[in-house]
PDB file of N, CA and C in Angstrom:
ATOM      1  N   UNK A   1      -4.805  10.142 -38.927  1.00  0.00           N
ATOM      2  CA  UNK A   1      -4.117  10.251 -37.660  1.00  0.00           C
ATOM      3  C   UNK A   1      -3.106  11.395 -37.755  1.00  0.00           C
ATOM      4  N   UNK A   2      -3.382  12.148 -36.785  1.00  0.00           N
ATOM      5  CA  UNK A   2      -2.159  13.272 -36.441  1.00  0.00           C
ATOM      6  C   UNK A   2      -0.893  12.840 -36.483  1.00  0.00           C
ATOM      7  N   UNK A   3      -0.306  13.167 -36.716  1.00  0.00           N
ATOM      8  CA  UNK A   3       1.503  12.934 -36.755  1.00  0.00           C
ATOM      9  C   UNK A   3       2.340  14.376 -36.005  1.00  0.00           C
ATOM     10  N   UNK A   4       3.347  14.004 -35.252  1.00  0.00           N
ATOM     11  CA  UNK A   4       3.906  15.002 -34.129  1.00  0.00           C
ATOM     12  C   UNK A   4       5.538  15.281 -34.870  1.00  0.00           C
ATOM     13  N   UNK A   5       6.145  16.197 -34.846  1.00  0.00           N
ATOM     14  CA  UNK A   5       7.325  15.557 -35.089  1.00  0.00           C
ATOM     15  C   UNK A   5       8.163  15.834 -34.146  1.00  0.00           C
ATOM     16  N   UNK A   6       9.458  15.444 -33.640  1.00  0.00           N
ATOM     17  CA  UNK A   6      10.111  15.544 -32.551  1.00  0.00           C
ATOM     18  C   UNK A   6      11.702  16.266 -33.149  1.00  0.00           C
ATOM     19  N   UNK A   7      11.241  17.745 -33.214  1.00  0.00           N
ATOM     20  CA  UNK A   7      12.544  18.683 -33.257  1.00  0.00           C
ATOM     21  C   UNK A   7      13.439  18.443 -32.757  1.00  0.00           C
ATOM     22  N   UNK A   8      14.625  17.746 -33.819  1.00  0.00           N
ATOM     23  CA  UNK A   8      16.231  17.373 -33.455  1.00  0.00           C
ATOM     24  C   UNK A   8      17.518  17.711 -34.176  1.00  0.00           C
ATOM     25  N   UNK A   9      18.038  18.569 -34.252  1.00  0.00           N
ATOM     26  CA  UNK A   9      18.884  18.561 -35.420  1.00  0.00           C
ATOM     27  C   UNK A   9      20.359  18.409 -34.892  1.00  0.00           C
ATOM     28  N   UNK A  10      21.289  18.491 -35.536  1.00  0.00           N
ATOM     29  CA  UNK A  10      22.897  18.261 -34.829  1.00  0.00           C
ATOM     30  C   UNK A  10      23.240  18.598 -33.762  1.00  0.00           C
ATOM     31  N   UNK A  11      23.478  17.847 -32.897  1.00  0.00           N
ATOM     32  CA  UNK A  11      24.211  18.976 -32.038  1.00  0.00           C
ATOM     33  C   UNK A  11      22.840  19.836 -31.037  1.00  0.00           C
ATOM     34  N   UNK A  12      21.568  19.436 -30.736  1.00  0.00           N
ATOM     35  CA  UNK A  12      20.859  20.484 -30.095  1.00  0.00           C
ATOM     36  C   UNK A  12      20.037  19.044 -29.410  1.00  0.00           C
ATOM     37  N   UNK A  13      19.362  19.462 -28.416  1.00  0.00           N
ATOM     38  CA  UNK A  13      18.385  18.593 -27.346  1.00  0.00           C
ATOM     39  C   UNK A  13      17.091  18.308 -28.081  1.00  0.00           C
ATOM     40  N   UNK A  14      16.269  17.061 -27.637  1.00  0.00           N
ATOM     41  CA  UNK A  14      15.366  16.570 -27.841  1.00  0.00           C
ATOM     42  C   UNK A  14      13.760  18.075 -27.620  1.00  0.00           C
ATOM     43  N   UNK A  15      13.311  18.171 -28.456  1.00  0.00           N
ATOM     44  CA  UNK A  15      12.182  19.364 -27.873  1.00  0.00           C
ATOM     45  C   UNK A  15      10.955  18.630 -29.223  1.00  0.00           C
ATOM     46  N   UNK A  16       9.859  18.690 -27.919  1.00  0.00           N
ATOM     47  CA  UNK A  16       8.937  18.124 -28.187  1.00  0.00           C
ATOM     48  C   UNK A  16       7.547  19.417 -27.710  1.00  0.00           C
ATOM     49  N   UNK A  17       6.696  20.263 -28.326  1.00  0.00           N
ATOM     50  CA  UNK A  17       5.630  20.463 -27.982  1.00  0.00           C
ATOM     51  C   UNK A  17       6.009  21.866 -27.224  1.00  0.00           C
ATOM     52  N   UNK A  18       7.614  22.152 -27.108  1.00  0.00           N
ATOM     53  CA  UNK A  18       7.879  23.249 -25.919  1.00  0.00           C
ATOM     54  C   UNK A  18       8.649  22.900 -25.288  1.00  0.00           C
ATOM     55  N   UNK A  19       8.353  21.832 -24.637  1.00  0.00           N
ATOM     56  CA  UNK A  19       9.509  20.929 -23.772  1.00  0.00           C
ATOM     57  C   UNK A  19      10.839  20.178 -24.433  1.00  0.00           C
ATOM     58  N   UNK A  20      11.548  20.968 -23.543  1.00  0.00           N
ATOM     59  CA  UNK A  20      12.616  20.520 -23.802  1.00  0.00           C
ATOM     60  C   UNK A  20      13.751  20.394 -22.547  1.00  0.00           C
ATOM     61  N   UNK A  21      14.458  18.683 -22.969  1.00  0.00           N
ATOM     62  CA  UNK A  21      15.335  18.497 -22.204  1.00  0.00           C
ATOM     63  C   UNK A  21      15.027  17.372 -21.132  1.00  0.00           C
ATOM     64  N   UNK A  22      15.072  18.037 -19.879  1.00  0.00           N
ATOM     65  CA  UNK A  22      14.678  16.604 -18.683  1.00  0.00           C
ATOM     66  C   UNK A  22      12.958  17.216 -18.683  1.00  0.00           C
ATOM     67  N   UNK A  23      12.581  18.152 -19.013  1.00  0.00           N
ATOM     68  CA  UNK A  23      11.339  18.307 -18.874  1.00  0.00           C
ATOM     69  C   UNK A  23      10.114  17.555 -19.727  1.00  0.00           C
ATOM     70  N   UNK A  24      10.677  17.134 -20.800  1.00  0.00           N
ATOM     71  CA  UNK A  24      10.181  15.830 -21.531  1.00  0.00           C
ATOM     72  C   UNK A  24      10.226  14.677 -20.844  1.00  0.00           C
ATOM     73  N   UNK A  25      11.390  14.077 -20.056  1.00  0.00           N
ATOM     74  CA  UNK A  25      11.345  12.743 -19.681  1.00  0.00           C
ATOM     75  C   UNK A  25      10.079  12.956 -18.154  1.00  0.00           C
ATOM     76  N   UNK A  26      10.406  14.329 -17.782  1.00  0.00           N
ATOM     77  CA  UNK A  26       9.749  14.510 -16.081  1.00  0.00           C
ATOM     78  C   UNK A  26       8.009  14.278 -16.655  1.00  0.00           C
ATOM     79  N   UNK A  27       7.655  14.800 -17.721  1.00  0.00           N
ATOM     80  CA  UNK A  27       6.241  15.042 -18.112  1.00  0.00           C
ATOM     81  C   UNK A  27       5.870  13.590 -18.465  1.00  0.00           C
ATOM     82  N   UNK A  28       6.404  12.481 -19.137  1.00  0.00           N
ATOM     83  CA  UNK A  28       6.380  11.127 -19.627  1.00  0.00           C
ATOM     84  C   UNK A  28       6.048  10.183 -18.219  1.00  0.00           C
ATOM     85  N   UNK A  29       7.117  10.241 -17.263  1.00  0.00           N
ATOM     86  CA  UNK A  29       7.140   9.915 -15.880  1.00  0.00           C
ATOM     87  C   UNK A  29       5.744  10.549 -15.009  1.00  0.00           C
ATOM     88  N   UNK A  30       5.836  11.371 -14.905  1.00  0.00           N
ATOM     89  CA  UNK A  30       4.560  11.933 -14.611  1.00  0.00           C
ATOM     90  C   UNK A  30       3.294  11.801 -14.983  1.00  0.00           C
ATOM     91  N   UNK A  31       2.642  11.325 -16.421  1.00  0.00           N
ATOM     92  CA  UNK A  31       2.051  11.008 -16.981  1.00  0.00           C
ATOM     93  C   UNK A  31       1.545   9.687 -16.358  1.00  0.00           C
ATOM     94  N   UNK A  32       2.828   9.011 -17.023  1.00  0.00           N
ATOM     95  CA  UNK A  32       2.833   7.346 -16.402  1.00  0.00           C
ATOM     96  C   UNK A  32       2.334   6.741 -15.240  1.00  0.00           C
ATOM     97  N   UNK A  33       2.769   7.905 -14.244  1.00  0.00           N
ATOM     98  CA  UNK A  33       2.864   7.452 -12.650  1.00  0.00           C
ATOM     99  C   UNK A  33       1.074   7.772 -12.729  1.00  0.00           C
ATOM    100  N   UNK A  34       0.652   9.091 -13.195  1.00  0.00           N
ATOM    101  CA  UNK A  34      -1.120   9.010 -12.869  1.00  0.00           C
ATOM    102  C   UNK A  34      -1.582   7.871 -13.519  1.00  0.00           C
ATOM    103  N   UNK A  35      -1.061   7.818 -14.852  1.00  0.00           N
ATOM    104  CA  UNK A  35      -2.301   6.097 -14.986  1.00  0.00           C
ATOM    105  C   UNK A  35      -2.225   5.054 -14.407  1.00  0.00           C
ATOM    106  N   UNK A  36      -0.899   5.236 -13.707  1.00  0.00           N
ATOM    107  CA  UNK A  36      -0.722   3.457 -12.921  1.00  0.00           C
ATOM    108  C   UNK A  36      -1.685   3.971 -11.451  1.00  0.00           C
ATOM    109  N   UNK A  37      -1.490   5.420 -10.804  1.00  0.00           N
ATOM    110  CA  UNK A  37      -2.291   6.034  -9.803  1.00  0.00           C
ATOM    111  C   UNK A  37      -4.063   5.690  -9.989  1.00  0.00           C
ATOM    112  N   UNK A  38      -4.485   5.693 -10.963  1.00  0.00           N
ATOM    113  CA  UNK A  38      -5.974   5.991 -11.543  1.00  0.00           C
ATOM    114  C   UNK A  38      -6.088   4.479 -11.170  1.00  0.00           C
ATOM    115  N   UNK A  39      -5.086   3.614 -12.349  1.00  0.00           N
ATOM    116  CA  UNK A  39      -5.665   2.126 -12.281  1.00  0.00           C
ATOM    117  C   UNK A  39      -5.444   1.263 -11.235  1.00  0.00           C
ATOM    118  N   UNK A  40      -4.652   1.603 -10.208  1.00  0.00           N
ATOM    119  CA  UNK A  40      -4.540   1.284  -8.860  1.00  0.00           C
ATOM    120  C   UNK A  40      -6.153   1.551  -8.233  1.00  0.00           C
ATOM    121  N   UNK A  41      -6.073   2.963  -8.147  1.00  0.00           N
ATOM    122  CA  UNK A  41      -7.464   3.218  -7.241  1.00  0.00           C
ATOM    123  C   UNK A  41      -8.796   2.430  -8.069  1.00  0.00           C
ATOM    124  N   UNK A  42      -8.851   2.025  -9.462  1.00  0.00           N
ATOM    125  CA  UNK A  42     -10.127   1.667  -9.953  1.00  0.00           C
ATOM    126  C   UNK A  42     -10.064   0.092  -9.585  1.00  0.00           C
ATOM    127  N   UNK A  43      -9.258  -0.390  -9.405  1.00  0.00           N
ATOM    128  CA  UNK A  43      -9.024  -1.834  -9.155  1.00  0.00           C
ATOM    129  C   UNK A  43      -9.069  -2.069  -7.470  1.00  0.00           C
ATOM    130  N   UNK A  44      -9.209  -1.288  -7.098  1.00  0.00           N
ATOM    131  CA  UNK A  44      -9.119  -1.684  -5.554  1.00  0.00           C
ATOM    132  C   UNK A  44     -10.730  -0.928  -5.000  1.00  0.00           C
ATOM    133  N   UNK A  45     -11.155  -0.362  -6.050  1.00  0.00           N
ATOM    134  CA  UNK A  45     -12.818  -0.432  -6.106  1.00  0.00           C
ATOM    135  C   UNK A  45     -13.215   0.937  -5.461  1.00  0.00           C
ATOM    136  N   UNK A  46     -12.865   2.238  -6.032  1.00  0.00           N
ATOM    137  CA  UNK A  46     -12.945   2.932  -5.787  1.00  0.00           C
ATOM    138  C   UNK A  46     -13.940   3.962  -7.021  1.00  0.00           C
ATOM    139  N   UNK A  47     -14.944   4.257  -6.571  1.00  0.00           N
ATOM    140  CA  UNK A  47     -15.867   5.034  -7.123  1.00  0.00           C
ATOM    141  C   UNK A  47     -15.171   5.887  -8.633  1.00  0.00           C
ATOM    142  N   UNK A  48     -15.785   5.338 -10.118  1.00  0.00           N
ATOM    143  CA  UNK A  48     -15.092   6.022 -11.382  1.00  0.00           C
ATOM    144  C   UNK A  48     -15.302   7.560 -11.528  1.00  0.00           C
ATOM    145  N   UNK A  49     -16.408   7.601 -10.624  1.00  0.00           N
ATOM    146  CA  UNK A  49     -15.899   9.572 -11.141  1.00  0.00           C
ATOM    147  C   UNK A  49     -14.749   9.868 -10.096  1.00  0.00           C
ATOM    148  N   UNK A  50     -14.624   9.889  -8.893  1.00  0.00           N
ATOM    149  CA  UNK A  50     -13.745   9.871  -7.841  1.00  0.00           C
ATOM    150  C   UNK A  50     -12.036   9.253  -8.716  1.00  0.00           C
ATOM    151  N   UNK A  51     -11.929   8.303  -9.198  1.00  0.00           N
ATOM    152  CA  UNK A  51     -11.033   7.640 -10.348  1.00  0.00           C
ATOM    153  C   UNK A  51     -10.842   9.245 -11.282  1.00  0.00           C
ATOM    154  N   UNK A  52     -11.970   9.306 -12.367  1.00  0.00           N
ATOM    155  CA  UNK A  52     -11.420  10.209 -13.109  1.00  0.00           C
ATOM    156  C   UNK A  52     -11.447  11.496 -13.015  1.00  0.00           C
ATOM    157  N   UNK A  53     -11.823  12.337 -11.762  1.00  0.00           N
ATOM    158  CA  UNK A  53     -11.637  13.625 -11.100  1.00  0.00           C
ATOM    159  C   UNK A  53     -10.082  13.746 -10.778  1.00  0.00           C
ATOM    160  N   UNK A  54     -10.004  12.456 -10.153  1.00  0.00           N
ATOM    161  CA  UNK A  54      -8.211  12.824  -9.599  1.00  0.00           C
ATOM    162  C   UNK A  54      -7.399  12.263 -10.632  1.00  0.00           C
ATOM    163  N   UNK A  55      -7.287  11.630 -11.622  1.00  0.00           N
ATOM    164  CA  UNK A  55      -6.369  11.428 -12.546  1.00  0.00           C
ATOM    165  C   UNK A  55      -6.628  12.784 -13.212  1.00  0.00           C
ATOM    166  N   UNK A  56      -7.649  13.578 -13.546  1.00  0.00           N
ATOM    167  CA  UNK A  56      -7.565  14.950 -14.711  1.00  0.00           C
ATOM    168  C   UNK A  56      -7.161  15.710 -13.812  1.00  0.00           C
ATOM    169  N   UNK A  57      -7.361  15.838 -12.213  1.00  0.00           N
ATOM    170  CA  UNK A  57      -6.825  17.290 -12.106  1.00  0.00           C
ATOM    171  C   UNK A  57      -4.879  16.738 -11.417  1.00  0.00           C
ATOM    172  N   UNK A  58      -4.762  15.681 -11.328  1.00  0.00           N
ATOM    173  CA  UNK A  58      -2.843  15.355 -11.588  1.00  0.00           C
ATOM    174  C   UNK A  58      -2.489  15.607 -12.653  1.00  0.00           C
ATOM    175  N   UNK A  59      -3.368  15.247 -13.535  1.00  0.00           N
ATOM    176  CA  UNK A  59      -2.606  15.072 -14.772  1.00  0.00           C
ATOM    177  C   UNK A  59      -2.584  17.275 -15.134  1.00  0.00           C
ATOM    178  N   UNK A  60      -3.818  17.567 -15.026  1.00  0.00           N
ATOM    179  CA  UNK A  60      -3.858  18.941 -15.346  1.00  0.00           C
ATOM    180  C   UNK A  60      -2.607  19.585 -14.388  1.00  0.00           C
ATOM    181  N   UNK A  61      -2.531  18.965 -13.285  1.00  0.00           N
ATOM    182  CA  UNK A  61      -1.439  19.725 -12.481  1.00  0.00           C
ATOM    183  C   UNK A  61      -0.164  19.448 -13.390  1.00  0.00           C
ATOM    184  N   UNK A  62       0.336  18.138 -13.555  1.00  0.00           N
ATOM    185  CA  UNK A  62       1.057  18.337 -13.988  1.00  0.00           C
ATOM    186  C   UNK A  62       1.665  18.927 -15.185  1.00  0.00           C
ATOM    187  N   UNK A  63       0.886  18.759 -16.345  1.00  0.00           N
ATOM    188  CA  UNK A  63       0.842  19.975 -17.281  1.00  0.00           C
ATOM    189  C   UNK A  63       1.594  21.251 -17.242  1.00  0.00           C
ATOM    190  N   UNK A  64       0.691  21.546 -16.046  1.00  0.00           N
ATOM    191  CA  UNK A  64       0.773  23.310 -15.455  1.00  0.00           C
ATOM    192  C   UNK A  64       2.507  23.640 -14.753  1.00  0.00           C
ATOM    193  N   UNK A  65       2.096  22.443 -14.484  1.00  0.00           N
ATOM    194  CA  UNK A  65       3.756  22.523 -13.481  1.00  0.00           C
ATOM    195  C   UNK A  65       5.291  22.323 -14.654  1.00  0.00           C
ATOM    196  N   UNK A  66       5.023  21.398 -15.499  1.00  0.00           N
ATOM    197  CA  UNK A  66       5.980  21.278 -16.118  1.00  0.00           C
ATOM    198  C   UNK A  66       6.457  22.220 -17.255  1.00  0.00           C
ATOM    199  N   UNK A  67       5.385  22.886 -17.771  1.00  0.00           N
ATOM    200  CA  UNK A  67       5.267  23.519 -18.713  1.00  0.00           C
ATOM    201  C   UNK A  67       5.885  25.051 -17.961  1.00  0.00           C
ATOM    202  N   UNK A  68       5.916  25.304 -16.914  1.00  0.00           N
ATOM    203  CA  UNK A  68       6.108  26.773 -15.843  1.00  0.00           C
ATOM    204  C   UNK A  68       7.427  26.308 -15.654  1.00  0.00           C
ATOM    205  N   UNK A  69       7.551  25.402 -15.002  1.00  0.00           N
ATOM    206  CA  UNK A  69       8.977  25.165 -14.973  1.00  0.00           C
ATOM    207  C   UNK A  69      10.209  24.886 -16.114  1.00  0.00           C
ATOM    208  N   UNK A  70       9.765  24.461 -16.725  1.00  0.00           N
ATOM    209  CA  UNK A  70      10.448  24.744 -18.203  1.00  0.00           C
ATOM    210  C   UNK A  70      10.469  25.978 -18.843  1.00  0.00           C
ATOM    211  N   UNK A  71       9.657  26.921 -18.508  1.00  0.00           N
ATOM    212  CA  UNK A  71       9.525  28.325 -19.186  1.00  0.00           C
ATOM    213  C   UNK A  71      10.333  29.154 -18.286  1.00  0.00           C
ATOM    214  N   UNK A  72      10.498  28.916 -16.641  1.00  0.00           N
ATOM    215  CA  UNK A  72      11.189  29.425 -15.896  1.00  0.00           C
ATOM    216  C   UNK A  72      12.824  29.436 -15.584  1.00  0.00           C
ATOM    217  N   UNK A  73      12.768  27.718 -15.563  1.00  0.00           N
ATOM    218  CA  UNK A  73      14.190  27.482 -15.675  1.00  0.00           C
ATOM    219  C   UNK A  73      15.432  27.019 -16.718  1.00  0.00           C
ATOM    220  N   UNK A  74      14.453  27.027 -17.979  1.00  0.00           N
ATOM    221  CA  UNK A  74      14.823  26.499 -19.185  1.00  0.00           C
ATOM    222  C   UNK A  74      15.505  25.156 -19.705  1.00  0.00           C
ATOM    223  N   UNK A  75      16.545  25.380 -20.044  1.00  0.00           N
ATOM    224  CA  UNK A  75      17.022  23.743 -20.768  1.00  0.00           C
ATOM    225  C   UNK A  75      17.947  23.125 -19.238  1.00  0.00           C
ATOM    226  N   UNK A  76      18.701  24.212 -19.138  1.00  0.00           N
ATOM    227  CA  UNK A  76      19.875  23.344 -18.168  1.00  0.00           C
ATOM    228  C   UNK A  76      19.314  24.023 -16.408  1.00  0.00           C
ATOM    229  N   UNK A  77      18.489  24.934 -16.350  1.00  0.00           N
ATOM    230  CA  UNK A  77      17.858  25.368 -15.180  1.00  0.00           C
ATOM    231  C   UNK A  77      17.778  24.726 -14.045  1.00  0.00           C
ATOM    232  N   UNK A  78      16.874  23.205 -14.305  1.00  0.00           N
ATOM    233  CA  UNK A  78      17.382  22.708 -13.161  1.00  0.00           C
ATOM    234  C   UNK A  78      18.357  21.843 -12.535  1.00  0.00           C
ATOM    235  N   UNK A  79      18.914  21.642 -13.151  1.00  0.00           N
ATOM    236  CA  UNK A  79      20.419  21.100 -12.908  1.00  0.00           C
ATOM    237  C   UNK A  79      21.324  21.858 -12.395  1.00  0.00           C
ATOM    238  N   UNK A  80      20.947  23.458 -12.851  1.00  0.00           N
ATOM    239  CA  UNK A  80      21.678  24.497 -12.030  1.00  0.00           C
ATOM    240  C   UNK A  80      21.677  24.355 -10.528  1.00  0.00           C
ATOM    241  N   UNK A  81      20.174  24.765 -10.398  1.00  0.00           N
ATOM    242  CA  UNK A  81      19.415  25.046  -9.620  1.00  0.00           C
ATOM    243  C   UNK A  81      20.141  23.848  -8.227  1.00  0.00           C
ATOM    244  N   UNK A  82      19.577  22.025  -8.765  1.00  0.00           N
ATOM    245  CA  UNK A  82      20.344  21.285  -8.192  1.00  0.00           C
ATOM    246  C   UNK A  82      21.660  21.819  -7.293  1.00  0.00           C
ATOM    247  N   UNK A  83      22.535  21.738  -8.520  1.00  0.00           N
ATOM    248  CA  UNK A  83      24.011  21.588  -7.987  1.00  0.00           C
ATOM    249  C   UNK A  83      24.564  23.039  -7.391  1.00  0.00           C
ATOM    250  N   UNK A  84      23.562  24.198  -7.334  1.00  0.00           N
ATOM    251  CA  UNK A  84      23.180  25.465  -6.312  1.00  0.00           C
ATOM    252  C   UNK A  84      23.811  25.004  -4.871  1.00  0.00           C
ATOM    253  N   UNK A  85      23.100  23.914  -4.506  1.00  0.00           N
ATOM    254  CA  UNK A  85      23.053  23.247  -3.086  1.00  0.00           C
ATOM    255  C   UNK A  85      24.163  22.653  -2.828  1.00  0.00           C
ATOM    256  N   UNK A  86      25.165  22.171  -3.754  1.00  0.00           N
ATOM    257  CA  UNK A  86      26.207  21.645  -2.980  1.00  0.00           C
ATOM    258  C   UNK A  86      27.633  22.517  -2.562  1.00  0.00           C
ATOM    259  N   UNK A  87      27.306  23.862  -3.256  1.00  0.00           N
ATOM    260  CA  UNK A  87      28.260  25.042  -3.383  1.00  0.00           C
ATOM    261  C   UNK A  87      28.138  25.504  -2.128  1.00  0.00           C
ATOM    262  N   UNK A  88      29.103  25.782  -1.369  1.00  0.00           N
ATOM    263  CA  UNK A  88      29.179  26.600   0.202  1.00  0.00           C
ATOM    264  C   UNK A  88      28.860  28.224  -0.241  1.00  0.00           C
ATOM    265  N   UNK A  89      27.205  28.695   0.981  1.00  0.00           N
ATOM    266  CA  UNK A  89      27.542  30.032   0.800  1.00  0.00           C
ATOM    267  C   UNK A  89      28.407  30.870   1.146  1.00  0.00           C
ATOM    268  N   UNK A  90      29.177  30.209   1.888  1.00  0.00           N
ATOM    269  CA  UNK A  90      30.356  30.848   2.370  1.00  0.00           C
ATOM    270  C   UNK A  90      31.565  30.061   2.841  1.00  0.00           C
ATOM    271  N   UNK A  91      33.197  30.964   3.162  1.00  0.00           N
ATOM    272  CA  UNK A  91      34.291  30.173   3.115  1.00  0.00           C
ATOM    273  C   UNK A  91      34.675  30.299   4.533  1.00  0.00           C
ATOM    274  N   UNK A  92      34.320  29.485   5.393  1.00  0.00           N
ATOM    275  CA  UNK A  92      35.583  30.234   6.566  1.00  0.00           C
ATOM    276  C   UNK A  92      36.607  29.191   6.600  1.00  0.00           C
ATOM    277  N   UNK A  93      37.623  30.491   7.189  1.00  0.00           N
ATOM    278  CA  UNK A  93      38.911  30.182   7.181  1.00  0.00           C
ATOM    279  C   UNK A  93      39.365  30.053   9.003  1.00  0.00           C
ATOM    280  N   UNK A  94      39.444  28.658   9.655  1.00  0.00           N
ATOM    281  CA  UNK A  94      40.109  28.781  10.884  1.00  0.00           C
ATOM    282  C   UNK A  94      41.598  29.078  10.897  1.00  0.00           C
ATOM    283  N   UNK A  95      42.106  29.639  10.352  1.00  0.00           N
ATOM    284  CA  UNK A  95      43.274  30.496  10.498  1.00  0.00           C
ATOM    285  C   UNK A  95      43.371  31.444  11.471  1.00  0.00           C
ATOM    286  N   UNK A  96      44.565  31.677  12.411  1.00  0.00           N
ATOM    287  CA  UNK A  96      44.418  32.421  13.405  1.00  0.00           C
ATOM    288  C   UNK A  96      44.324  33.852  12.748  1.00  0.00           C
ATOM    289  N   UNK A  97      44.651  35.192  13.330  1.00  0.00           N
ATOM    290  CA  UNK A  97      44.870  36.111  12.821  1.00  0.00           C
ATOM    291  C   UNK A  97      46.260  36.702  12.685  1.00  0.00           C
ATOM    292  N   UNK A  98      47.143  36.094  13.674  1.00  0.00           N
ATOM    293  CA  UNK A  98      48.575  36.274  14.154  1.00  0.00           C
ATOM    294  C   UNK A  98      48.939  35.339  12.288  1.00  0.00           C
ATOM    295  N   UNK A  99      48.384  34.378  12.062  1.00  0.00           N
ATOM    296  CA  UNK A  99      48.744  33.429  10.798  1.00  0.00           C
ATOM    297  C   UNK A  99      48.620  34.269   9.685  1.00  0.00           C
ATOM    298  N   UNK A 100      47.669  34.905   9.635  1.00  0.00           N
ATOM    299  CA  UNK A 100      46.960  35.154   7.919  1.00  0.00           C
ATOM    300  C   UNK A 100      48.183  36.341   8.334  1.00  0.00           C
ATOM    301  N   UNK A 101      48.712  37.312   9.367  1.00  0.00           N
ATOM    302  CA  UNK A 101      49.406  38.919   8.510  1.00  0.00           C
ATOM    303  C   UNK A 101      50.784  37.870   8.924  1.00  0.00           C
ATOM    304  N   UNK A 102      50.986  37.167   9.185  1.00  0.00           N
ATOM    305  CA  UNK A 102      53.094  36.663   9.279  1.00  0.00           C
ATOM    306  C   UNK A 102      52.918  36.577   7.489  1.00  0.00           C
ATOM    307  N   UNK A 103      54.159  36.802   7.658  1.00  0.00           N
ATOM    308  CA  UNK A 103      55.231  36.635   6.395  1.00  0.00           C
ATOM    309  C   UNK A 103      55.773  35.239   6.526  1.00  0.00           C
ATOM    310  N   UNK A 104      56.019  34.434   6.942  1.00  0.00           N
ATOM    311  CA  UNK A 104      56.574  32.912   7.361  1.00  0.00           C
ATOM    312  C   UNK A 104      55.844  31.800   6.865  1.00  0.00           C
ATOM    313  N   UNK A 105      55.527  31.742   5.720  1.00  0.00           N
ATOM    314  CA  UNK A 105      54.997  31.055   4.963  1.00  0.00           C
ATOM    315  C   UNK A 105      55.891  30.162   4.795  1.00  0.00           C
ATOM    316  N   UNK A 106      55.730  28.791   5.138  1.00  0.00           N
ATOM    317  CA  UNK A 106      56.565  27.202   4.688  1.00  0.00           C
ATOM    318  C   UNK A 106      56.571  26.904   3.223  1.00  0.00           C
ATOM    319  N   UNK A 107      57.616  26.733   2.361  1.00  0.00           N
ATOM    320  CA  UNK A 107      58.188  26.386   1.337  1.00  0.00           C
ATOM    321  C   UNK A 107      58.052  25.011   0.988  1.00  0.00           C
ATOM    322  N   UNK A 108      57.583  24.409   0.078  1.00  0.00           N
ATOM    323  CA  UNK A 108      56.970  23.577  -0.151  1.00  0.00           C
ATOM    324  C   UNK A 108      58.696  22.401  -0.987  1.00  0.00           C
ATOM    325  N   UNK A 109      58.376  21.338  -1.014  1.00  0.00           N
ATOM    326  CA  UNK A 109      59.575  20.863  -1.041  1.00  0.00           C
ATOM    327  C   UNK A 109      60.076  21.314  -2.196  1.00  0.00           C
ATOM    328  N   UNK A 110      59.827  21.386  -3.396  1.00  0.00           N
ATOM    329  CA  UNK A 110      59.813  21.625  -4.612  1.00  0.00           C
ATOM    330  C   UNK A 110      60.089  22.890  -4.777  1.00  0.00           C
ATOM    331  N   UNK A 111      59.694  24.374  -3.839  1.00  0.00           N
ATOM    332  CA  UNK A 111      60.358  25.477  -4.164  1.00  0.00           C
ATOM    333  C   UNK A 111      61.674  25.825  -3.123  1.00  0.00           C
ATOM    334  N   UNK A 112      61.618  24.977  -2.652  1.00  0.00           N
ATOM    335  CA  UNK A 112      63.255  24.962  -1.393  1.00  0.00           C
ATOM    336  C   UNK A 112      64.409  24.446  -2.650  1.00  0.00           C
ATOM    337  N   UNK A 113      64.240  23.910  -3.497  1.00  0.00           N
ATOM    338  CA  UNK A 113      65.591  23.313  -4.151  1.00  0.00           C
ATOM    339  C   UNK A 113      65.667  23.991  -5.682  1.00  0.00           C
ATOM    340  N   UNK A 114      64.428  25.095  -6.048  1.00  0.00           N
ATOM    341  CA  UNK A 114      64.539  25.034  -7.281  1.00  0.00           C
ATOM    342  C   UNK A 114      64.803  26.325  -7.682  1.00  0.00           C
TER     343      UNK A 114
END
């Protein structure tokens, strides 16, 4: 029997095969979800080549997909990517214009006494 080993050393992320990071747990999940997909459709009596056409080409998709996306966005990529979306592309300011050029800026309690 083949034996795999799962590259870990101090201080560095789980990398398995290439994958590394959430792209290991996404490929496991993914995996999972087609065999419960396959054995759903074979149990509810659905033709076995029809069964194992669409479990190989999910499963081949997913492969393809995880392996691209891990090469693209790397270890922390998509988490970037994620939290991209909650950042404003831009700031506006409803400040009048008469506001932003005065000099009359209010003193905050703490620099009035100190």
């Amino acid at each position: 029997m083949k034996k795999y080993s799962i590259n870990k050393g101090i201080g560095t992320t789980v990398e398995f095969k290439g994958l590394k990071a959430q792209y290991l747990f996404y490929f496991a999940a993914g995996l999972l979800a087609d065999l419960i997909l396959v054995m759903v459709l074979y149990m509810a009596g659905v033709n076995n080549l029809v069964c194992l056409a669409l479990g190989l080409s999910t499963s081949g998709y997913l492969v393809y997909k995880v392996f691209s996306l891990n090469k693209k966005y790397g270890q922390y990529g998509l988490m970037k990517l994620q939290a991209r979306k909650y950042f404003p592309r831009y700031i506006i300011s409803r400040k009048n214009l008469r506001g932003c050029l005065s000099n009359n800026f209010k003193l905050s309690s703490y620099e009035k006494y100190s």
